[in-house]
N, C-alpha and C. Protein backbone atom coordinates (compact mmCIF):
# COMPACT_ATOMS: atom_id res chain seq x y z
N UNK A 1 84.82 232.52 -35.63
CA UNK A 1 86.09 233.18 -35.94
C UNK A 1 87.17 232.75 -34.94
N UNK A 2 88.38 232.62 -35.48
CA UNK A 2 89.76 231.94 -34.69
C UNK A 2 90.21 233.17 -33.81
N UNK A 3 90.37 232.75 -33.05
CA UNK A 3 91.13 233.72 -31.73
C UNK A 3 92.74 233.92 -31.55
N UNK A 4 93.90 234.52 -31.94
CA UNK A 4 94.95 234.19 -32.69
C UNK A 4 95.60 235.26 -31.13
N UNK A 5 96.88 234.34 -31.04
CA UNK A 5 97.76 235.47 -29.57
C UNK A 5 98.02 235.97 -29.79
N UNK A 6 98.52 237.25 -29.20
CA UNK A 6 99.43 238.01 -29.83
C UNK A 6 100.68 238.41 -30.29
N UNK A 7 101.20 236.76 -29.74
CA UNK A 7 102.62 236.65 -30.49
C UNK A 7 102.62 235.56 -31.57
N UNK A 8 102.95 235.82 -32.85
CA UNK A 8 102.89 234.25 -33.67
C UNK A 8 104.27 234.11 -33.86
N UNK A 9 104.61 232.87 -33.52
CA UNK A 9 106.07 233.01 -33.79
C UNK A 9 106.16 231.99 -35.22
N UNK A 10 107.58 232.19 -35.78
CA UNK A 10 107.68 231.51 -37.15
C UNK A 10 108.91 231.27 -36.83
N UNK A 11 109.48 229.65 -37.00
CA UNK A 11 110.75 229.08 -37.10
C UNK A 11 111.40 228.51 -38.43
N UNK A 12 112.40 228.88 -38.96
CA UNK A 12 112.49 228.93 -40.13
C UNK A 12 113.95 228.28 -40.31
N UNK A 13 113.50 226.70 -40.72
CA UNK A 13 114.45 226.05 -40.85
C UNK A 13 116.19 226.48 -41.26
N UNK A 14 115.79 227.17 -42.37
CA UNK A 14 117.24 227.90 -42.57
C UNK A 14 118.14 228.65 -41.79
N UNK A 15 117.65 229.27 -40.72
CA UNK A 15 118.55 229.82 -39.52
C UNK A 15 119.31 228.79 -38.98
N UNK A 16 119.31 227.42 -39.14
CA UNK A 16 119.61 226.73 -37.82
C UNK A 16 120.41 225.19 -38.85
N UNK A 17 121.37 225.07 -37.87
CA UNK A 17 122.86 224.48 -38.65
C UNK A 17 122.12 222.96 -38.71
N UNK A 18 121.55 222.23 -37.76
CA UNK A 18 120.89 221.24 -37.63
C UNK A 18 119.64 221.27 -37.35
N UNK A 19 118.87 220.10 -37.63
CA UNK A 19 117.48 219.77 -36.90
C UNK A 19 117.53 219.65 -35.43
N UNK A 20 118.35 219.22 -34.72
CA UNK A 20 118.36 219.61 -33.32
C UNK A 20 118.15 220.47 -32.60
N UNK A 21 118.98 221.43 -33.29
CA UNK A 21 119.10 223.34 -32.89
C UNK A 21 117.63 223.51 -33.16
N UNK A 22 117.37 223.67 -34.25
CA UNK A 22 115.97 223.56 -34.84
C UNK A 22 114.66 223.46 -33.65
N UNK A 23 115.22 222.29 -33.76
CA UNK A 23 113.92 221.64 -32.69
C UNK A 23 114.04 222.00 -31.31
N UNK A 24 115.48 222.09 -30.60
CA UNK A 24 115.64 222.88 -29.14
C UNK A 24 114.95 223.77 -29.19
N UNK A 25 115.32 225.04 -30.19
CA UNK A 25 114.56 226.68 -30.45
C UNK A 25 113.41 226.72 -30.11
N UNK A 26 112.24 225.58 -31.00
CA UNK A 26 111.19 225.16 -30.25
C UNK A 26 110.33 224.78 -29.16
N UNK A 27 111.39 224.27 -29.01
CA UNK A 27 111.08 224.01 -27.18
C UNK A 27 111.15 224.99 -26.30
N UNK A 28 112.34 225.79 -26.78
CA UNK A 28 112.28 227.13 -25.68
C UNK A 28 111.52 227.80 -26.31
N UNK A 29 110.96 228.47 -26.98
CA UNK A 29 109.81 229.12 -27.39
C UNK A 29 108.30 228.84 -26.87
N UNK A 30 108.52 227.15 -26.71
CA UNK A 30 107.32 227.00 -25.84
C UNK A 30 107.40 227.27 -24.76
N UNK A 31 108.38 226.89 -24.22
CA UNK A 31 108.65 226.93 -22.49
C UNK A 31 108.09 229.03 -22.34
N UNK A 32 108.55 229.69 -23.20
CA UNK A 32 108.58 230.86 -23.26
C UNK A 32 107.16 231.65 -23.26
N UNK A 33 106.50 230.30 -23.27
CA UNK A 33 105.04 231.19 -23.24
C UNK A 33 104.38 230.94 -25.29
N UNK A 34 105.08 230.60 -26.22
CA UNK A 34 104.01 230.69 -27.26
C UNK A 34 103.77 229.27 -27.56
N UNK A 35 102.39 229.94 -28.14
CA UNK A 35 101.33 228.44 -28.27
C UNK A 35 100.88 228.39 -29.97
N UNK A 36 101.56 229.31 -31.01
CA UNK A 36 101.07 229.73 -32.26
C UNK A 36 102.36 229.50 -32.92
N UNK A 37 102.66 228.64 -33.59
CA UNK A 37 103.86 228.44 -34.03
C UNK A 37 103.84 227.92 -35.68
N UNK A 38 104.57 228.59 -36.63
CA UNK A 38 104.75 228.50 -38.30
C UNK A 38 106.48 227.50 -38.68
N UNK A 39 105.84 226.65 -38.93
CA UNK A 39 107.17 225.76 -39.55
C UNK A 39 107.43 226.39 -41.07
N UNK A 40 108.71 226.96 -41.21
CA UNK A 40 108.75 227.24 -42.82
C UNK A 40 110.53 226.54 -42.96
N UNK A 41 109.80 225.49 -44.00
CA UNK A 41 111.37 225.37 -44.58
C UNK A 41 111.24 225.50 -46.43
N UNK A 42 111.98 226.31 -46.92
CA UNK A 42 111.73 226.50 -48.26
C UNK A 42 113.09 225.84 -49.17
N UNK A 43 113.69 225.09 -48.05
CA UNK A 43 114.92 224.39 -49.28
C UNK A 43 114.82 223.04 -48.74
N UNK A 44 114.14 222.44 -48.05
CA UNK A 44 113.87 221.12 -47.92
C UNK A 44 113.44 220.45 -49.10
N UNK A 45 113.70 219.19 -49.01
CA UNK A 45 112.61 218.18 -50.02
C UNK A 45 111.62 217.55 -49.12
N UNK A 46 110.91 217.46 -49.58
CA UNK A 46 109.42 216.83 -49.20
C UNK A 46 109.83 215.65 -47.82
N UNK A 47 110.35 215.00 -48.36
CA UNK A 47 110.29 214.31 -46.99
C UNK A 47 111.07 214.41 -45.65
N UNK A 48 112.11 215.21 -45.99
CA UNK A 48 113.31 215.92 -44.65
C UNK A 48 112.39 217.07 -44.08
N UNK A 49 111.40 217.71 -45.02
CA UNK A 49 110.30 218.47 -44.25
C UNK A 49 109.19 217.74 -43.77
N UNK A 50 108.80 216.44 -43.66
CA UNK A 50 107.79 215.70 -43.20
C UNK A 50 108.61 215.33 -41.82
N UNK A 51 109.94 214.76 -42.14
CA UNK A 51 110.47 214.04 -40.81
C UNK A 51 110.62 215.08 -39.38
N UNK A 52 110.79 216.48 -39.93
CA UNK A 52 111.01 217.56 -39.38
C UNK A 52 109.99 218.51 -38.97
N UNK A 53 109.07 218.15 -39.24
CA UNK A 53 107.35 218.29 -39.27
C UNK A 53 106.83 217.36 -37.77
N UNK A 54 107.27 216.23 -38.22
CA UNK A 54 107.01 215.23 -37.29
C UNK A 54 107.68 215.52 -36.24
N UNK A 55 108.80 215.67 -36.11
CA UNK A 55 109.22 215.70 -34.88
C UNK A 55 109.13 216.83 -33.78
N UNK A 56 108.59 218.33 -34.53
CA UNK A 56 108.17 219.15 -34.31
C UNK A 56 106.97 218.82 -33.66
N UNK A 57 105.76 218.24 -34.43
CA UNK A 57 104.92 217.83 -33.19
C UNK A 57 105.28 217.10 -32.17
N UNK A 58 105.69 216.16 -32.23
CA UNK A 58 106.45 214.96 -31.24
C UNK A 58 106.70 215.66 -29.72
N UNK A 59 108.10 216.56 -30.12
CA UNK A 59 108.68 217.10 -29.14
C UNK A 59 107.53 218.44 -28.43
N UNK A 60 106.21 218.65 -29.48
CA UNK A 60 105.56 220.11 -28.55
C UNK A 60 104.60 219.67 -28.32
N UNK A 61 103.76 218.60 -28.82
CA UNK A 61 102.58 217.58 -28.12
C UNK A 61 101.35 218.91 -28.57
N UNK A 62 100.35 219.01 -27.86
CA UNK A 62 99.22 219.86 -28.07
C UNK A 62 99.50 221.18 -27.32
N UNK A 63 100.70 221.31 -27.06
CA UNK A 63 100.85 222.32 -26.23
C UNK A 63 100.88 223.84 -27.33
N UNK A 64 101.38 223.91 -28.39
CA UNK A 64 101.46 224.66 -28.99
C UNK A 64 100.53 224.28 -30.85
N UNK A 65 99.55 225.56 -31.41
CA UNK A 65 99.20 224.91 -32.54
C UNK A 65 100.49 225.10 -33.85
N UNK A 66 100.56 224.31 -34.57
CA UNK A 66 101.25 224.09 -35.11
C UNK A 66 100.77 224.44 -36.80
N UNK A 67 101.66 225.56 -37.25
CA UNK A 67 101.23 225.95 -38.84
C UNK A 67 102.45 225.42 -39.55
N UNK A 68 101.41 224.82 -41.10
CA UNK A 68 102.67 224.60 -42.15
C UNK A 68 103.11 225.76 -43.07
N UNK A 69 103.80 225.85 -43.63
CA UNK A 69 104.30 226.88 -44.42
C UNK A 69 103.80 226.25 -45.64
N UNK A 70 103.27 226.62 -46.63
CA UNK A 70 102.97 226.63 -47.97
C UNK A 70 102.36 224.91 -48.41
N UNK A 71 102.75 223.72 -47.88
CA UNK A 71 102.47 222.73 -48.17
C UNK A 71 101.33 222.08 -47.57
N UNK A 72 99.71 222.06 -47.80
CA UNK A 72 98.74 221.45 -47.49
C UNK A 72 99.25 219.72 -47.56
N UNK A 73 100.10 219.35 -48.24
CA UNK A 73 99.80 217.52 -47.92
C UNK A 73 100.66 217.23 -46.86
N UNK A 74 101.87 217.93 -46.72
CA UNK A 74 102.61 217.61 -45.12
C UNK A 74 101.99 218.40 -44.31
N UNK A 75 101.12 219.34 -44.32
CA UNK A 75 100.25 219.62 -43.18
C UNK A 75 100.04 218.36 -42.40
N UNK A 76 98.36 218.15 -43.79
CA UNK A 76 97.93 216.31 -43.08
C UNK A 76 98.76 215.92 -42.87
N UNK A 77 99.88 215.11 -43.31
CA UNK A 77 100.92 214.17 -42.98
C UNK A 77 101.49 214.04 -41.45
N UNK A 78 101.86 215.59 -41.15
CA UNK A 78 102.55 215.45 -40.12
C UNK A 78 101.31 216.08 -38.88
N UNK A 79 99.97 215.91 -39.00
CA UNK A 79 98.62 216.35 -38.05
C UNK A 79 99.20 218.07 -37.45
N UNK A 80 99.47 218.97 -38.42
CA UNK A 80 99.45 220.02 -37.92
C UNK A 80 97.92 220.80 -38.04
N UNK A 81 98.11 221.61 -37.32
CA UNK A 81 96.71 222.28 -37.07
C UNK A 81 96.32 223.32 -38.06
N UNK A 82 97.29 223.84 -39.06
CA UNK A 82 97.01 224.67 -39.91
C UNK A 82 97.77 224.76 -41.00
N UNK A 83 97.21 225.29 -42.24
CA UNK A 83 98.67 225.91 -43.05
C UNK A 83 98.12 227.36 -43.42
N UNK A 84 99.81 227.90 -44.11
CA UNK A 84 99.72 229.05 -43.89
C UNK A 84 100.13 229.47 -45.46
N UNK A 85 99.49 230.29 -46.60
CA UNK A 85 99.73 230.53 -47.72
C UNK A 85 100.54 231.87 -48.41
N UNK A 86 101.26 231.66 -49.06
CA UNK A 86 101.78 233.03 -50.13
C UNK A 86 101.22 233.22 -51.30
N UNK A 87 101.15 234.40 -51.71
CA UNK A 87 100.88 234.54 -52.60
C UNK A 87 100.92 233.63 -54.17
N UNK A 88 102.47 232.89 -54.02
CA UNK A 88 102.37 232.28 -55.30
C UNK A 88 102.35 230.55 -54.96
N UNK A 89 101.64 230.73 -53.45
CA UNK A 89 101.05 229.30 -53.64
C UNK A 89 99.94 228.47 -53.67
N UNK A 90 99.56 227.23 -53.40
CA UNK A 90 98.10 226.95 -53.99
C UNK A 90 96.94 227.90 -53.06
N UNK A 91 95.72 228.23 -54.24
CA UNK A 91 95.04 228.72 -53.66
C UNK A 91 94.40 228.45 -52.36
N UNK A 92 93.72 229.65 -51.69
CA UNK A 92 92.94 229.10 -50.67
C UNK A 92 91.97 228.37 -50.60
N UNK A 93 91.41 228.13 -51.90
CA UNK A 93 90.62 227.39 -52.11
C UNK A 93 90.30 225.85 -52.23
N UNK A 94 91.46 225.95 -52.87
CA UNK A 94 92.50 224.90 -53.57
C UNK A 94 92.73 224.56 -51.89
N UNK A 95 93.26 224.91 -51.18
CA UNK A 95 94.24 224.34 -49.84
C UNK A 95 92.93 223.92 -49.47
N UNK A 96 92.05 224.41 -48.99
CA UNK A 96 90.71 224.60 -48.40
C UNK A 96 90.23 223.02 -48.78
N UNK A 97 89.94 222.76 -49.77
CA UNK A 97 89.82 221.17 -49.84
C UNK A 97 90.91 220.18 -49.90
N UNK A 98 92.21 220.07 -49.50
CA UNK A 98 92.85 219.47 -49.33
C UNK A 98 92.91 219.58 -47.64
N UNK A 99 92.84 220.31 -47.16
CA UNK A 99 93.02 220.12 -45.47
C UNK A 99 91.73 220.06 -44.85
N UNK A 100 90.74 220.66 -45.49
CA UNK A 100 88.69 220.43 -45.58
C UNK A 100 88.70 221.47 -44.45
N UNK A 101 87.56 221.94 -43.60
CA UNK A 101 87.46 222.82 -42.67
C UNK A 101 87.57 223.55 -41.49
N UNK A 102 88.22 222.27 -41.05
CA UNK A 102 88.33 222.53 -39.50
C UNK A 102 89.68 222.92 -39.10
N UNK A 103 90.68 222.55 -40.15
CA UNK A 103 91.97 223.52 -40.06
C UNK A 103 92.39 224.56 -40.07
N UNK A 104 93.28 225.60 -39.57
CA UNK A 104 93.17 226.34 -39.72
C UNK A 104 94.08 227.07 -41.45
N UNK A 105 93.42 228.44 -41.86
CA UNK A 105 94.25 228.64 -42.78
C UNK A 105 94.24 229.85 -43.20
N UNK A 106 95.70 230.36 -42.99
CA UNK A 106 96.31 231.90 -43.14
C UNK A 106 96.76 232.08 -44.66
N UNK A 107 96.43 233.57 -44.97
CA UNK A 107 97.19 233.97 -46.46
C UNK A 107 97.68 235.27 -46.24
N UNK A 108 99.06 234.86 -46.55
CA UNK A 108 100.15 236.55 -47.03
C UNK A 108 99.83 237.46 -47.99
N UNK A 109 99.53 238.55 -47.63
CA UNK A 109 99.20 239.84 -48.55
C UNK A 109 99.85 240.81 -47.87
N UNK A 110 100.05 241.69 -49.14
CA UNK A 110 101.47 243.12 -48.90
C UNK A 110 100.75 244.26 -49.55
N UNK A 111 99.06 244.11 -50.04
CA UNK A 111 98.62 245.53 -50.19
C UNK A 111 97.34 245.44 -49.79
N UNK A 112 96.56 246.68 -50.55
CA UNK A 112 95.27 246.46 -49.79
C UNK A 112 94.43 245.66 -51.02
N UNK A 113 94.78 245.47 -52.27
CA UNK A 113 94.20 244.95 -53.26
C UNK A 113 94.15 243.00 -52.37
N UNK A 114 95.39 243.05 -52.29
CA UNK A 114 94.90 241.49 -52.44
C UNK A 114 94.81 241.04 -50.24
N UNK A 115 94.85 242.41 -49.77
CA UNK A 115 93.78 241.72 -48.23
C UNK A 115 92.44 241.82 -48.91
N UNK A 116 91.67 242.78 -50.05
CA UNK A 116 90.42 242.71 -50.17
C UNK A 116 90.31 241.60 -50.31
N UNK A 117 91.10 240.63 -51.81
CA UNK A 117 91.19 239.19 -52.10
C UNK A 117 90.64 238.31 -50.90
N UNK A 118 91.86 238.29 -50.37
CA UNK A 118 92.26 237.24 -49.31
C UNK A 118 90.69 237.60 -48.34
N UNK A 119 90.55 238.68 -48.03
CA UNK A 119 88.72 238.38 -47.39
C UNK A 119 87.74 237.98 -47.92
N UNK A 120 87.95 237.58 -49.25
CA UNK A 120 86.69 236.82 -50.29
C UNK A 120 86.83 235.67 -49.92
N UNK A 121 87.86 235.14 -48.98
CA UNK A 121 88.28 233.43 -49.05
C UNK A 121 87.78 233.08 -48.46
N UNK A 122 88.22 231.48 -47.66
CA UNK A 122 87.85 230.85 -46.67
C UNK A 122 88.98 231.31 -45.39
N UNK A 123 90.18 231.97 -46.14
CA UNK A 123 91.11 232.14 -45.03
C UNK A 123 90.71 232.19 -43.33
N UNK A 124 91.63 232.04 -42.66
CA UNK A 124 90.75 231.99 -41.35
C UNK A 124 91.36 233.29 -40.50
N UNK A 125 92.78 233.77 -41.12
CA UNK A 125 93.09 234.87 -40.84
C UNK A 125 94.34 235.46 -41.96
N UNK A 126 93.91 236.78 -42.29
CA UNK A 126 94.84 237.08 -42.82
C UNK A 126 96.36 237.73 -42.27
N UNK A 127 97.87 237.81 -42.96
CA UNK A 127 98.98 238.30 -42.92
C UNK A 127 98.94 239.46 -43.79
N UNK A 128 99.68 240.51 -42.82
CA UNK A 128 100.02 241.80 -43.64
C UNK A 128 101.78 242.50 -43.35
N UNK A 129 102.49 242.47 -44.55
CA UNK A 129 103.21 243.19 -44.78
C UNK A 129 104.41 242.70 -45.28
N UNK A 130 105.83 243.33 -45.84
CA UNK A 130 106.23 243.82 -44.54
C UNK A 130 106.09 244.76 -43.69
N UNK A 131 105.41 245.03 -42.28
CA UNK A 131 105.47 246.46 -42.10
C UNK A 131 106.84 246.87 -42.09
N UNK A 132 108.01 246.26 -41.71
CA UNK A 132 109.53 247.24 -41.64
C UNK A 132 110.42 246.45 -42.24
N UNK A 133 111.35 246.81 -42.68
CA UNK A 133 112.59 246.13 -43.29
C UNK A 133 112.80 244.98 -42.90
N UNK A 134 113.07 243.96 -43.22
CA UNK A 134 113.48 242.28 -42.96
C UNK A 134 114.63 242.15 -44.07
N UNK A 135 115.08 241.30 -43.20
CA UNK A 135 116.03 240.33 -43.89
C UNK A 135 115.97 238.76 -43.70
N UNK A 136 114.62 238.54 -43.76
CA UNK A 136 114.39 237.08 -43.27
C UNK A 136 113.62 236.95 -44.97
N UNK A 137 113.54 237.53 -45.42
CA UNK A 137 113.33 237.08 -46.89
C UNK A 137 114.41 237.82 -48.37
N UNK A 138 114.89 236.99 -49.28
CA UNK A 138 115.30 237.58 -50.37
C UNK A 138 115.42 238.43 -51.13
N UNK A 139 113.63 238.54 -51.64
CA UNK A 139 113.13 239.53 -52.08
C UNK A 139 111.75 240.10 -51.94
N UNK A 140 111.93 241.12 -50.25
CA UNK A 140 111.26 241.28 -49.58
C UNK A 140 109.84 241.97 -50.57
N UNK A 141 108.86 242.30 -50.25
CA UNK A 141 107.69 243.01 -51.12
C UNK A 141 108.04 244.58 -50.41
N UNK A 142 107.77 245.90 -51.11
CA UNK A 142 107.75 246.70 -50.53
C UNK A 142 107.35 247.14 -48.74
N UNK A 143 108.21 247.82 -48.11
CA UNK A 143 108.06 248.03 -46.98
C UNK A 143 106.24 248.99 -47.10
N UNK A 144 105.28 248.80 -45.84
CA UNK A 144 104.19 249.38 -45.45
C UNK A 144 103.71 250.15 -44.79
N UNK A 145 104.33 250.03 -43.14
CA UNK A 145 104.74 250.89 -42.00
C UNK A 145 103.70 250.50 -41.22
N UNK A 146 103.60 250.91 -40.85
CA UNK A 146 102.46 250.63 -39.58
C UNK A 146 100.62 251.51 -40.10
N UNK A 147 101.17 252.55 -41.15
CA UNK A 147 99.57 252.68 -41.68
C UNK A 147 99.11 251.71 -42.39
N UNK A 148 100.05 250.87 -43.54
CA UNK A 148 99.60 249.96 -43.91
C UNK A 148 98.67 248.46 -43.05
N UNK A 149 99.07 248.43 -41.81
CA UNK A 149 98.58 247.71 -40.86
C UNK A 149 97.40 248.04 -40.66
N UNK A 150 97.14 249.58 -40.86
CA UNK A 150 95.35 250.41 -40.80
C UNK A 150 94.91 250.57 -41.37
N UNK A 151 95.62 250.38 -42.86
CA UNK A 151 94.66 250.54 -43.76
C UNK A 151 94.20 248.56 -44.24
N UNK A 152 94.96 247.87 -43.88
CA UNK A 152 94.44 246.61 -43.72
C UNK A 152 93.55 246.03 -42.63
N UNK A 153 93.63 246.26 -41.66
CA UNK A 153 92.46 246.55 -40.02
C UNK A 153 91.09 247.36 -41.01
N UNK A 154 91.16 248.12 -41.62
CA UNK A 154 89.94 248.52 -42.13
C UNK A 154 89.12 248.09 -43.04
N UNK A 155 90.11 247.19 -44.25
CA UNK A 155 89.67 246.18 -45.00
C UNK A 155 88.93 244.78 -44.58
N UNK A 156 89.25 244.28 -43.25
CA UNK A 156 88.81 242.86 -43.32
C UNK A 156 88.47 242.79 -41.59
N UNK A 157 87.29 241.97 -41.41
CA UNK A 157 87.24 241.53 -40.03
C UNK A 157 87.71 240.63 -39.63
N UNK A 158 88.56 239.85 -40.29
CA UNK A 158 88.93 238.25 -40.40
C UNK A 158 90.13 238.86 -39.09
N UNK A 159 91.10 238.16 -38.56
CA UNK A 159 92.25 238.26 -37.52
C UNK A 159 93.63 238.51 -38.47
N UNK A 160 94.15 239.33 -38.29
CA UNK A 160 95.00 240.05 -38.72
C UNK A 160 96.32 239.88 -38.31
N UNK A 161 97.43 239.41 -38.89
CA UNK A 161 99.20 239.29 -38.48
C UNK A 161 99.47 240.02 -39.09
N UNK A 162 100.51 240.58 -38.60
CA UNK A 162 101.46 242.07 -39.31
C UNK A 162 102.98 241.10 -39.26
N UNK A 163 103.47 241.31 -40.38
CA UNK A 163 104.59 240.26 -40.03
C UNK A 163 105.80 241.43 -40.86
N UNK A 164 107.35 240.97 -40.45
CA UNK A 164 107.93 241.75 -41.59
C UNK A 164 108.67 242.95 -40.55
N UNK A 165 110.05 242.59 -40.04
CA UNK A 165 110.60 243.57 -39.17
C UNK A 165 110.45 243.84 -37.89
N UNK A 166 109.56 242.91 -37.63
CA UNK A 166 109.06 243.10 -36.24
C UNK A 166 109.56 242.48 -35.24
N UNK A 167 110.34 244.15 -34.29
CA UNK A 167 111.16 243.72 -33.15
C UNK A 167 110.32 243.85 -31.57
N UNK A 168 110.78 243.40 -30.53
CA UNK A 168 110.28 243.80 -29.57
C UNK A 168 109.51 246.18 -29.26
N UNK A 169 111.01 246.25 -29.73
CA UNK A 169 110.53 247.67 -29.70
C UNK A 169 109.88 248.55 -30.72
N UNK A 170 109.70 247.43 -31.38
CA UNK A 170 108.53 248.09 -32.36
C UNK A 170 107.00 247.48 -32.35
N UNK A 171 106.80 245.99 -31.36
CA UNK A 171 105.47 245.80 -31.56
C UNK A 171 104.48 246.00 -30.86
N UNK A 172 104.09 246.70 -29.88
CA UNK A 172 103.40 247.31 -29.04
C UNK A 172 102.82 248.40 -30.52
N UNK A 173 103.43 249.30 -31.41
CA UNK A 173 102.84 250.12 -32.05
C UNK A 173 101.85 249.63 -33.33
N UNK A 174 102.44 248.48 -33.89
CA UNK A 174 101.93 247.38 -34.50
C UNK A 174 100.49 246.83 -34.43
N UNK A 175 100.62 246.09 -32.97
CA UNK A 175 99.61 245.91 -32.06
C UNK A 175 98.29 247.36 -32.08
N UNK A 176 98.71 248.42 -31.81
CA UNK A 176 97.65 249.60 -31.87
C UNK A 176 97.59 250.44 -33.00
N UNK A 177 98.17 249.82 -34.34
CA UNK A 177 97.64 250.35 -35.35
C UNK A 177 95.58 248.95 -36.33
N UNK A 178 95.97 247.94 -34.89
CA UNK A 178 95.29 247.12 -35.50
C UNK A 178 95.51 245.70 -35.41
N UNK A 179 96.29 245.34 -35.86
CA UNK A 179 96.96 243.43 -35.74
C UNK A 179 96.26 243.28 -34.42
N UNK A 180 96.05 242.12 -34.68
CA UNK A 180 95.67 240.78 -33.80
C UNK A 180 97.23 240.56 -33.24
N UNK A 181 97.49 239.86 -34.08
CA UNK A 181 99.20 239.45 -33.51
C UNK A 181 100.06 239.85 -34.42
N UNK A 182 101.50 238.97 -33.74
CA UNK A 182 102.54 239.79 -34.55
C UNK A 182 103.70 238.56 -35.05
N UNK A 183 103.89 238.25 -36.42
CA UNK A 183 104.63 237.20 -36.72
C UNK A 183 106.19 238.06 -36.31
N UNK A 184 106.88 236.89 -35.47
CA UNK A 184 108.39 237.09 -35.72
C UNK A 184 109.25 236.09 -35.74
N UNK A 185 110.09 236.38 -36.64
CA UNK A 185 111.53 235.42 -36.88
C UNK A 185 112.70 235.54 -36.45
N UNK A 186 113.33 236.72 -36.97
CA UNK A 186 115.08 237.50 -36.22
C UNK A 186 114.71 237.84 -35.04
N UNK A 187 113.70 238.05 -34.38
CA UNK A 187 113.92 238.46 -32.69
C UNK A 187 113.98 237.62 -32.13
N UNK A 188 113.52 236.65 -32.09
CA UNK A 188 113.49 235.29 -31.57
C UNK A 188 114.12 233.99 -31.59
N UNK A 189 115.19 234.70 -32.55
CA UNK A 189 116.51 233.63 -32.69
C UNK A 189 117.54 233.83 -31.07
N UNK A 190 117.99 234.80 -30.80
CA UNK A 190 118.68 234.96 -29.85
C UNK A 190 117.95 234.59 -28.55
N UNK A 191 118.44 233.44 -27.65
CA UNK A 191 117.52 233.04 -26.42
C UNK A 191 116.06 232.82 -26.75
N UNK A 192 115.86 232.31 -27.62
CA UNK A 192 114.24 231.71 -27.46
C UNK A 192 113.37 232.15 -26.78
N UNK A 193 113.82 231.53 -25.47
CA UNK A 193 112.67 231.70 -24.23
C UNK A 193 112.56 232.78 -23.76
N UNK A 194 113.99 233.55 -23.37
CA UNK A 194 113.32 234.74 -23.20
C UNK A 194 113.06 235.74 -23.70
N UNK A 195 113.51 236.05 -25.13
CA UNK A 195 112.91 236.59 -25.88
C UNK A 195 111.31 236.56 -26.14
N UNK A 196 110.58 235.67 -26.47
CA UNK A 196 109.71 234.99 -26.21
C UNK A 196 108.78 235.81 -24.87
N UNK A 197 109.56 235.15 -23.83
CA UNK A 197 108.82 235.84 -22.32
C UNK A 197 108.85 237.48 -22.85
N UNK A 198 109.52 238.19 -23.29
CA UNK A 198 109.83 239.25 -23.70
C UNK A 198 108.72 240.17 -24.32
N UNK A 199 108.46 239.44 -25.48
CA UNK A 199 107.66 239.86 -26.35
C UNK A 199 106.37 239.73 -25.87
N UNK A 200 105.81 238.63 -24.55
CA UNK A 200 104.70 238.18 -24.56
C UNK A 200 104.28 239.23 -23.28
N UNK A 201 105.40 240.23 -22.56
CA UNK A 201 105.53 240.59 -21.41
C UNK A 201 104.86 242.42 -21.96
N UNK A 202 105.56 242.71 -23.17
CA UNK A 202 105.24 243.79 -23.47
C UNK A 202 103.96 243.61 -24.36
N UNK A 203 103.37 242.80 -24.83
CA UNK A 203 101.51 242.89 -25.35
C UNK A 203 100.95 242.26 -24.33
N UNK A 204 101.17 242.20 -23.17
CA UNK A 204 100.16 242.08 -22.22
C UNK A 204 98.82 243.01 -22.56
């Protein structure tokens, strides 16, 4: 079983005016202490997300593992260490032989029906929620709260992300309803690094 930190951070191409910005953010995030990092770009084309893939490893070397967002063939392409699935994308199964075993591989679930799912898989850890309001997605899935985080901790032994609203002053509670770690996006836009040091200072 994968051993997951307790901060996962997720960088999400669309916040950021260029690939530069992009890729700086990264860097201070590492400098900041995280080593668990989710590339999601959902309005790219295939290959401006490969070049941007690439350079993402380039610039963080083995220092940090590196997850794809939804696409198993620019995983391989660009030697990231994992991908990471939604609901309406290829199965885990399906991903599971395109990246074969030794990669790692996460799936998003927002109830307790489909964490039961997602523990029938090969997944290597599952995502839960949103636990709190976001605005880092469109059309968010119903909010969960932090019982939903326990009543998913009770469903599965697999390693557990609570993702979905999660600020500094809310993840310490997160953390002790259950999660392994804690995906974030909007907290970690402002100062990177120390945000970052921040978050990694209070789940000590």
């Amino acid at each position: 079983m994968i051993t997951l930190p307790h901060v996962y951070a997720i960088l999400d191409a669309a916040f950021f005016s260029n690939s530069d910005a992009f890729l700086a953010a990264a860097q201070e995030l590492a400098a900041g202490g995280v080593n668990l990092l989710q590339y999601r770009n959902k309005s790219g084309n295939g290959r401006q997300m490969l070049e941007q893939a690439r350079q993402l490893k380039h610039r963080l070397g083995d220092s940090v593992k590196l997850i794809m967002n939804d696409r198993a063939d620019l995983c391989l392409a660009a030697e990231f260490d994992g991908i990471h699935l939604g609901q309406d994308d290829l199965s885990p199964e399906g991903a599971r032989k395109v990246i074969g075993e030794s990669l790692w591989l996460g799936v998003s679930t927002h109830n307790p029906k489909e964490v039961t799912e997602a523990d029938k898989t090969s997944a290597d850890y599952i995502a839960i929620g949103p636990v709190f309001s976001t605005a880092s997605k469109a059309n968010p899935d119903p909010v969960i709260g932090v019982d939903g985080v326990r009543q998913a901790r009770a469903l599965t032994r697999k390693p557990l992300v609570a993702i979905g609203g999660i600020t500094r002053a809310n993840c310490r509670s997160v953390i002790e309803a259950g999660a392994d770690s804690v995906a974030v996006i909007s907290d970690l836009l402002r100062d990177p690094r120390k945000s970052a040091e921040e978050f990694l200072r209070i789940l000590r």
